[in-house]
PDB file of N, CA and C in Angstrom:
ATOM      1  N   UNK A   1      98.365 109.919 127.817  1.00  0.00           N
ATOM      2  CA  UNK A   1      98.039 110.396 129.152  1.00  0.00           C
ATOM      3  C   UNK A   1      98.287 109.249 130.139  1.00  0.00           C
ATOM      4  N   UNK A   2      98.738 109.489 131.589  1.00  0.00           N
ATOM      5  CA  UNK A   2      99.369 108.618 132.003  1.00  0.00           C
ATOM      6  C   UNK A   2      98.125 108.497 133.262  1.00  0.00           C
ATOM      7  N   UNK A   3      97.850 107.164 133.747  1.00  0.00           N
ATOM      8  CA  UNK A   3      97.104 106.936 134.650  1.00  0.00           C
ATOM      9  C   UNK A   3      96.921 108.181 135.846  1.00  0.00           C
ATOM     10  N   UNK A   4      97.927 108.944 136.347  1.00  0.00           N
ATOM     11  CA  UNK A   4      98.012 109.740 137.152  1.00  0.00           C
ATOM     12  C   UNK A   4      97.500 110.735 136.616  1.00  0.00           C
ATOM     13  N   UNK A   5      97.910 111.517 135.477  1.00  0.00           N
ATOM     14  CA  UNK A   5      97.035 112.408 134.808  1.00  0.00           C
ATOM     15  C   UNK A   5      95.213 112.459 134.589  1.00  0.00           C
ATOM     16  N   UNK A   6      95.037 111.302 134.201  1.00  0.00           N
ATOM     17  CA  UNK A   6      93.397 110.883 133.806  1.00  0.00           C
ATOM     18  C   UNK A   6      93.059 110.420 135.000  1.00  0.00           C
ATOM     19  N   UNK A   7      93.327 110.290 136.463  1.00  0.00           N
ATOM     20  CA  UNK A   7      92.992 110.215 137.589  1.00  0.00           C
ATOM     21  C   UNK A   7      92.666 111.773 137.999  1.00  0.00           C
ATOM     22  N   UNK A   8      94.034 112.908 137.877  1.00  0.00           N
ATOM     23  CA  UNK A   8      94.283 114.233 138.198  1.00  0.00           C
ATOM     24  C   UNK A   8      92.557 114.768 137.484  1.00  0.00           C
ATOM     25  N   UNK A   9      92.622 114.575 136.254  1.00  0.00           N
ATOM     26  CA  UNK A   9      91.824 115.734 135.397  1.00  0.00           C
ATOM     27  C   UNK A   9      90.208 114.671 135.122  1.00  0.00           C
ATOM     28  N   UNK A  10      90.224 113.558 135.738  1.00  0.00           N
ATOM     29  CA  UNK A  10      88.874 113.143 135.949  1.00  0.00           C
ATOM     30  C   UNK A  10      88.545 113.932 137.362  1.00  0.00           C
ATOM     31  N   UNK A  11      88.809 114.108 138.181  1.00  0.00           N
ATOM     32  CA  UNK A  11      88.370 114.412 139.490  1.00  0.00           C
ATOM     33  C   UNK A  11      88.406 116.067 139.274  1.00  0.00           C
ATOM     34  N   UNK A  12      89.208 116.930 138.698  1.00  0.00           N
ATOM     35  CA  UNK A  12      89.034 118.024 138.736  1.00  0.00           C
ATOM     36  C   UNK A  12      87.864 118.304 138.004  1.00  0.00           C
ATOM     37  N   UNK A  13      87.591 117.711 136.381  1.00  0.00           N
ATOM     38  CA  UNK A  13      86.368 117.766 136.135  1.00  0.00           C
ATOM     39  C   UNK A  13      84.951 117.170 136.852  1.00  0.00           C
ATOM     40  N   UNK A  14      84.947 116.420 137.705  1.00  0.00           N
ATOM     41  CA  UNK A  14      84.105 116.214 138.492  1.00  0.00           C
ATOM     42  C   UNK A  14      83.943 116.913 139.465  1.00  0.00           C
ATOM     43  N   UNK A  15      84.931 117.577 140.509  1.00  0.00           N
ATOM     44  CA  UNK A  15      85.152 118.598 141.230  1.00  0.00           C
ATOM     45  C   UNK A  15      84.799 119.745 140.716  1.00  0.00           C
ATOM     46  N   UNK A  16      84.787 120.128 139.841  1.00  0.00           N
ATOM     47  CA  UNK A  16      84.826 122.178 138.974  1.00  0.00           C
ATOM     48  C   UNK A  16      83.115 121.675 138.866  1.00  0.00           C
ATOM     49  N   UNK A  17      82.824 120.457 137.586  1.00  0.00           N
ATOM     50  CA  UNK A  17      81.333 120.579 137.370  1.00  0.00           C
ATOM     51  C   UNK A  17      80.282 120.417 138.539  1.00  0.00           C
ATOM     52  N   UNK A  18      80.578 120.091 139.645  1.00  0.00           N
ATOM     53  CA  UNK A  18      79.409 119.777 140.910  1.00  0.00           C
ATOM     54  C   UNK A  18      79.080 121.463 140.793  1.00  0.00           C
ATOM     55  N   UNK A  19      80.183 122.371 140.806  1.00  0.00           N
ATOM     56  CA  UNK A  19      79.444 123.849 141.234  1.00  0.00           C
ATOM     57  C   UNK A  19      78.598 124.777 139.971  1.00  0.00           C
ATOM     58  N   UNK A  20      78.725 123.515 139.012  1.00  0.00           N
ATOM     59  CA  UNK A  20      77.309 124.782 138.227  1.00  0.00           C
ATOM     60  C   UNK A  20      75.767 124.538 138.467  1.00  0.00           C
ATOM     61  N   UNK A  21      75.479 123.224 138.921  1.00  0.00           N
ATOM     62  CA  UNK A  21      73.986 123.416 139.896  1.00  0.00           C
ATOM     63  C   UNK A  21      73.629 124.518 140.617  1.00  0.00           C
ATOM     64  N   UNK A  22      74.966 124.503 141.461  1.00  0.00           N
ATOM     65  CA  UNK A  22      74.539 125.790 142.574  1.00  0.00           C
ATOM     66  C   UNK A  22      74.617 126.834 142.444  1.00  0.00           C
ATOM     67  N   UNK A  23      75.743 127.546 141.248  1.00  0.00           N
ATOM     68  CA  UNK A  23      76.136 128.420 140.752  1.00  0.00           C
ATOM     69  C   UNK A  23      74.680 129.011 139.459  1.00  0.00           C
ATOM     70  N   UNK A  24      73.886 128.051 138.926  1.00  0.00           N
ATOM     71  CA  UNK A  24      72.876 127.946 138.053  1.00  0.00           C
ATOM     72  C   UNK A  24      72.069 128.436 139.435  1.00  0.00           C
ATOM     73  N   UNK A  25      71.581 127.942 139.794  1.00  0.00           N
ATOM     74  CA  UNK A  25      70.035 128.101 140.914  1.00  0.00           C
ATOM     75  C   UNK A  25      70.257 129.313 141.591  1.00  0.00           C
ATOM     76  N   UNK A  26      71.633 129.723 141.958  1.00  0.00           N
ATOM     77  CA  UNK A  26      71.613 130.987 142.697  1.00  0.00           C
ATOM     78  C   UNK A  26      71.494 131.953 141.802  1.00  0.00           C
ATOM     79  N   UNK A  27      72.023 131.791 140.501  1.00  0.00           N
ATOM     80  CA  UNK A  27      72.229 132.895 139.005  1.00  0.00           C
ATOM     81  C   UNK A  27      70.455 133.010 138.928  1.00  0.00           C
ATOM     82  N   UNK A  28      69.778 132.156 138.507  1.00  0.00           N
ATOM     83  CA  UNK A  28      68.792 132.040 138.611  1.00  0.00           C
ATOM     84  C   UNK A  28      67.285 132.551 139.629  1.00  0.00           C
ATOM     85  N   UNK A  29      67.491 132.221 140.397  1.00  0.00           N
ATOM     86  CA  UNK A  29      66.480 132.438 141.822  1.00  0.00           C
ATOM     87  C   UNK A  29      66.748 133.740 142.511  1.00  0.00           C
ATOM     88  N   UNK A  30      67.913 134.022 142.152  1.00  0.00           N
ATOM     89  CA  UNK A  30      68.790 134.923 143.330  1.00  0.00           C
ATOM     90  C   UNK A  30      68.556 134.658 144.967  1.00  0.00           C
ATOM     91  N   UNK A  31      68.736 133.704 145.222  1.00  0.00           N
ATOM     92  CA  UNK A  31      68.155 132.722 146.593  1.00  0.00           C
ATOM     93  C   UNK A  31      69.639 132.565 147.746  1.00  0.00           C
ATOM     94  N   UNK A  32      69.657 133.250 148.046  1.00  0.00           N
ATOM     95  CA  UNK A  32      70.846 132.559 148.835  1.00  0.00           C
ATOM     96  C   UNK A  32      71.166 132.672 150.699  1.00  0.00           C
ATOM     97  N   UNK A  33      69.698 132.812 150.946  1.00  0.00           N
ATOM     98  CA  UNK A  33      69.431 132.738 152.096  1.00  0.00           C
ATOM     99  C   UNK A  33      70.238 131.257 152.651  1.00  0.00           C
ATOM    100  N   UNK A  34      70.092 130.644 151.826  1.00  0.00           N
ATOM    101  CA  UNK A  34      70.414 128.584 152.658  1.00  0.00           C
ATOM    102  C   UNK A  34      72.189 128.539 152.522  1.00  0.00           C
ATOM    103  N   UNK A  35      72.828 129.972 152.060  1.00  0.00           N
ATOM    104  CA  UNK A  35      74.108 129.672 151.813  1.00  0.00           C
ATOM    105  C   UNK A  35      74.847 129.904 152.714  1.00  0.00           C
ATOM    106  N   UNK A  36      75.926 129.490 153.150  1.00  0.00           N
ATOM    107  CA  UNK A  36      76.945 130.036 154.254  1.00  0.00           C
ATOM    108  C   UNK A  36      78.087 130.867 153.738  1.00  0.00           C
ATOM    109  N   UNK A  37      77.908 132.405 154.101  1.00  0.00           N
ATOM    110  CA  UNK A  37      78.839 133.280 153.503  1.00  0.00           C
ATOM    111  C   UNK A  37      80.437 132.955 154.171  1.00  0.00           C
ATOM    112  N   UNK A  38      80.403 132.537 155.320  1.00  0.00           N
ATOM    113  CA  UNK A  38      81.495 132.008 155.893  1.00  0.00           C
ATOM    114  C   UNK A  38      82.304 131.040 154.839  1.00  0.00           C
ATOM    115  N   UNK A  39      81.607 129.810 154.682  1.00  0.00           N
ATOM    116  CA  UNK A  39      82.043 128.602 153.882  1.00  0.00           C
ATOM    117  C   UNK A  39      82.565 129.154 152.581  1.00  0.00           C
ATOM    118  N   UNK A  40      81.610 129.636 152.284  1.00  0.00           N
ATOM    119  CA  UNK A  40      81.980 130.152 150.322  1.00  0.00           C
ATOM    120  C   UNK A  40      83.236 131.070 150.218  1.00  0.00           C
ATOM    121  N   UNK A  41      83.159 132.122 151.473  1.00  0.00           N
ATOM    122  CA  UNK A  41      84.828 133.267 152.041  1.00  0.00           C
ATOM    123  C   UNK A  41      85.987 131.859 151.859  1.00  0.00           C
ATOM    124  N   UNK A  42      85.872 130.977 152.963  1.00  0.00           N
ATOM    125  CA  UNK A  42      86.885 130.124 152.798  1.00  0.00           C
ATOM    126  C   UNK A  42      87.373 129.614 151.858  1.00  0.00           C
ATOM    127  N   UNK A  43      86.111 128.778 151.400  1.00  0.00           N
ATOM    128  CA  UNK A  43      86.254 127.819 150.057  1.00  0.00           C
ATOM    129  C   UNK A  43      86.951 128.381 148.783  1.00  0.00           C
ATOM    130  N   UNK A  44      86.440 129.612 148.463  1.00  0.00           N
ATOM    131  CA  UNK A  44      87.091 130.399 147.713  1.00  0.00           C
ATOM    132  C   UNK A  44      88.346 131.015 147.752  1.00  0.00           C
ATOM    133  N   UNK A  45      88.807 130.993 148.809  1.00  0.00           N
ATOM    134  CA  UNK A  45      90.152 131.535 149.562  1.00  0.00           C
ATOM    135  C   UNK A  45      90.868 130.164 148.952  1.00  0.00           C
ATOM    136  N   UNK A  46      90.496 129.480 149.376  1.00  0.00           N
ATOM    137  CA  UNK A  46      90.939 127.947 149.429  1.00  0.00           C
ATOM    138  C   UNK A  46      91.320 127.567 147.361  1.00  0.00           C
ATOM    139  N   UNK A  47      90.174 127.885 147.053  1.00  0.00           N
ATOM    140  CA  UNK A  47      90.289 127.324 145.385  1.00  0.00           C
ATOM    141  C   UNK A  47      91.757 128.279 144.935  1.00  0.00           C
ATOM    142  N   UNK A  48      91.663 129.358 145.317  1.00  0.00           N
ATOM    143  CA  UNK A  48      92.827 130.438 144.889  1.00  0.00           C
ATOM    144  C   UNK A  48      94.004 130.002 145.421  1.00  0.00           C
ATOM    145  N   UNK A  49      94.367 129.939 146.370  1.00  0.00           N
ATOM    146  CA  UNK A  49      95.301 129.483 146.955  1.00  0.00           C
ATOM    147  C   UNK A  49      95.709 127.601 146.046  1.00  0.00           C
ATOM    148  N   UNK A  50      94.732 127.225 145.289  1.00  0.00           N
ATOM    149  CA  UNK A  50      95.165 125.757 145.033  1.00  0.00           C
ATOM    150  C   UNK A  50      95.279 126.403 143.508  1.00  0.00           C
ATOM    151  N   UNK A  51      95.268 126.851 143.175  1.00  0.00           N
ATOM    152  CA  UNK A  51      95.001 127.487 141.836  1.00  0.00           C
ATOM    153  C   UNK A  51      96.847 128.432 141.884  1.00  0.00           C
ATOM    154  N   UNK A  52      97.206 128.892 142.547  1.00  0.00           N
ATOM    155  CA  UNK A  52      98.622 129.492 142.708  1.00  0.00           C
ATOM    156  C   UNK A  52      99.539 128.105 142.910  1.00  0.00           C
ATOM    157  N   UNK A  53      98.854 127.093 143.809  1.00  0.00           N
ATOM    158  CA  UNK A  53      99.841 126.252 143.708  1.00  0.00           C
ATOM    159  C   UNK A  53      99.910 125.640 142.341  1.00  0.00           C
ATOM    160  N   UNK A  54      98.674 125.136 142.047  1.00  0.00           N
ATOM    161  CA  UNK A  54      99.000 124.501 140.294  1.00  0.00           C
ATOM    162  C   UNK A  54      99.577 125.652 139.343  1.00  0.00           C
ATOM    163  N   UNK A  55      99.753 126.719 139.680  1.00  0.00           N
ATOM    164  CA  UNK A  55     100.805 127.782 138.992  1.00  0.00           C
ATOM    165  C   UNK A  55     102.292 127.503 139.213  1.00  0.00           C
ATOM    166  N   UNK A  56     102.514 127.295 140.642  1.00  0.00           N
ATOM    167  CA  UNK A  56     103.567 126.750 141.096  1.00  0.00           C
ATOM    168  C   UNK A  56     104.035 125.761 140.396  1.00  0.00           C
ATOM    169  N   UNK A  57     102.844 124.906 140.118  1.00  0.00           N
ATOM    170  CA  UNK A  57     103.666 123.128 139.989  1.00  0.00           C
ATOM    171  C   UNK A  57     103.593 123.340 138.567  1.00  0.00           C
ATOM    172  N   UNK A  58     102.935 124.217 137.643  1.00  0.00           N
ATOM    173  CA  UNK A  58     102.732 123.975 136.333  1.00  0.00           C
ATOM    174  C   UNK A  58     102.110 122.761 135.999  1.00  0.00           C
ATOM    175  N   UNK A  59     101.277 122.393 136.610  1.00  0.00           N
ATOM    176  CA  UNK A  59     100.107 121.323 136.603  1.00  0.00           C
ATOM    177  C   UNK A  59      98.947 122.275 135.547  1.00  0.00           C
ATOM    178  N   UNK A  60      98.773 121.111 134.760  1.00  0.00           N
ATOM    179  CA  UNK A  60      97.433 122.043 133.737  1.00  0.00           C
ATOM    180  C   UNK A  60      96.060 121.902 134.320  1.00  0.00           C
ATOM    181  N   UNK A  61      96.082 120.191 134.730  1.00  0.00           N
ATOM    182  CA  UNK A  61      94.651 120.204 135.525  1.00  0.00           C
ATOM    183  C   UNK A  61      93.984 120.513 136.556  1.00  0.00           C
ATOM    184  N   UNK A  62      95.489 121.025 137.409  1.00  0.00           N
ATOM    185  CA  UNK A  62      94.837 122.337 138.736  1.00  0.00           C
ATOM    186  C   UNK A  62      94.966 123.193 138.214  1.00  0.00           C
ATOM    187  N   UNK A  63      95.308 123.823 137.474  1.00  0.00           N
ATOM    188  CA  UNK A  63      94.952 124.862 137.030  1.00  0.00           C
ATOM    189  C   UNK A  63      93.640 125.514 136.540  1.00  0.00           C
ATOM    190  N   UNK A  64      93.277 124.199 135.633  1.00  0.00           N
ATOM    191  CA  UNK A  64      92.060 125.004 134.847  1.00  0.00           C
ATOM    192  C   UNK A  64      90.882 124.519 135.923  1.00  0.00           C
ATOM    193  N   UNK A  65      91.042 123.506 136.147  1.00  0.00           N
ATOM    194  CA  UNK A  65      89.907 123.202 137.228  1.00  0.00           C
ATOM    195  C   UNK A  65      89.891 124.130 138.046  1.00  0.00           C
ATOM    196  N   UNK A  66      91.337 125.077 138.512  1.00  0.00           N
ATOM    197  CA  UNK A  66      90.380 125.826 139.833  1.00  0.00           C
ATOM    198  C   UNK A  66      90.276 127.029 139.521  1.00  0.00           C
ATOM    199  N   UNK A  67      90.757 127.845 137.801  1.00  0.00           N
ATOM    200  CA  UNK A  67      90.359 128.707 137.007  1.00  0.00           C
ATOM    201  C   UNK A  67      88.468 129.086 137.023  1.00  0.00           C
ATOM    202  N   UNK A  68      87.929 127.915 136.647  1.00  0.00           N
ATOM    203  CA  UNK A  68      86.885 127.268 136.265  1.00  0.00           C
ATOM    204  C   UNK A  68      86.144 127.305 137.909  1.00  0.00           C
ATOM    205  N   UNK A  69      86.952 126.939 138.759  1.00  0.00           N
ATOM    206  CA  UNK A  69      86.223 126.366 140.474  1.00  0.00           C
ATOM    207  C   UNK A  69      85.963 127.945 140.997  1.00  0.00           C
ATOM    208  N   UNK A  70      87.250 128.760 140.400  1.00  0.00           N
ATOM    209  CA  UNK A  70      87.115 129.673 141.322  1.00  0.00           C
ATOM    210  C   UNK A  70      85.813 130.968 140.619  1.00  0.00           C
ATOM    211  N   UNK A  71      85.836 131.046 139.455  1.00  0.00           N
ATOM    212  CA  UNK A  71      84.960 131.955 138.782  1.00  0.00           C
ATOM    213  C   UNK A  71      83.686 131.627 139.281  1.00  0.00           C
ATOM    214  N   UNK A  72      83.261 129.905 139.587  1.00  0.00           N
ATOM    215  CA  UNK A  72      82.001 129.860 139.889  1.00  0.00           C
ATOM    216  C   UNK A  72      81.139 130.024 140.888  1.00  0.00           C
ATOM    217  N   UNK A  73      82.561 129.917 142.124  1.00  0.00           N
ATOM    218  CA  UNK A  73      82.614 129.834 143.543  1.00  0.00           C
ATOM    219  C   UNK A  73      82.558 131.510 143.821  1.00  0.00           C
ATOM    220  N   UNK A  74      82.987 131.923 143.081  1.00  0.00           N
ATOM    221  CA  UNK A  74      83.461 133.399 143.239  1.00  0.00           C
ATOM    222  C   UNK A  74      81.878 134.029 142.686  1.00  0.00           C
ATOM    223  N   UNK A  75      81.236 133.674 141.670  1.00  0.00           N
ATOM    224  CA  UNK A  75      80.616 133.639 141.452  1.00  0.00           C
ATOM    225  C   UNK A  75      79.231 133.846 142.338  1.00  0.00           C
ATOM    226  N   UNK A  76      78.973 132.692 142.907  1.00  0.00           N
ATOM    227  CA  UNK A  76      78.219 132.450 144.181  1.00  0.00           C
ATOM    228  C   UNK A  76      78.204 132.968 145.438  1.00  0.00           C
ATOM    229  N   UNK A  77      79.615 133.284 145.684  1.00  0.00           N
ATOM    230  CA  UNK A  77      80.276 134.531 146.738  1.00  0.00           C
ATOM    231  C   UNK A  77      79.812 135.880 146.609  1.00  0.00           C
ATOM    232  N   UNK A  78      79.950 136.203 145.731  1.00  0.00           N
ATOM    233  CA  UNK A  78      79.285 137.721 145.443  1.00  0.00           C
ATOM    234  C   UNK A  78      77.493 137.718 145.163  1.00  0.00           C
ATOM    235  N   UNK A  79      77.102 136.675 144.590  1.00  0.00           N
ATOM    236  CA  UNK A  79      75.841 136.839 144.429  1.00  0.00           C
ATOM    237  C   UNK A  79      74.939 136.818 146.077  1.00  0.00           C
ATOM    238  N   UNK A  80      75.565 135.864 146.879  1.00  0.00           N
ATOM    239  CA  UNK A  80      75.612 135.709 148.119  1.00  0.00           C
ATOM    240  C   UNK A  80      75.875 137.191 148.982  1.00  0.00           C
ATOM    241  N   UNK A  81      76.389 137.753 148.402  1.00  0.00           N
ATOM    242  CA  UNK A  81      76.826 139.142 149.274  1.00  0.00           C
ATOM    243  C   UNK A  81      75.861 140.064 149.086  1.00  0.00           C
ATOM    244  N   UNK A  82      75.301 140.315 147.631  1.00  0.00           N
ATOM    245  CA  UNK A  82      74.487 140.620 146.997  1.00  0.00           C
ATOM    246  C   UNK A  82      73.027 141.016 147.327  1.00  0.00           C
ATOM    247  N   UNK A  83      72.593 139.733 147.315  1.00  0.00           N
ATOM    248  CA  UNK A  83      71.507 138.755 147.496  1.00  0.00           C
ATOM    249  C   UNK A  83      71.339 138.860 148.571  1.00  0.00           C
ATOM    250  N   UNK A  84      72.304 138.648 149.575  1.00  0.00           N
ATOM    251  CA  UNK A  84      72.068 138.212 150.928  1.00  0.00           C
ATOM    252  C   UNK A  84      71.650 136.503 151.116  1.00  0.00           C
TER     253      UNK A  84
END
């Protein structure tokens, strides 16, 4: 693995794992009054859209990272809709 790679797929795993706290507490509590349905619309727009590009580039570690980013985000999006 080449420095650029283990740079790529350290940060995506640090990036994908920050959202199972929030993705846990909202699964959990069903709480999502403190969330911004705006932000999470985007953000999620956003993971998909980076997730087609690492389709594009045939990059493995955007890929699964935003496989992984987007289920959880997506995740939180709907529970958020939900929930309120």
């Amino acid at each position: 693995m080449t420095t650029t790679e283990w740079i790529g797929s350290t940060a995506a795993t640090l990036t994908t794992t920050a959202f199972i706290p929030q993705a846990w507490k909202v699964w959990r509590t069903r709480h999502t009054a403190d969330i911004s349905l705006g932000m999470y619309a985007l953000f999620t727009l956003g993971v998909a859209m980076w997730l087609i590009y690492g389709i594009l580039l045939e990059s493995w570690p955007i890929i699964i990272a935003n496989c992984i980013t987007l289920l959880l985000a997506g995740l939180v999006l709907v529970m958020k809709i939900k929930f309120g």
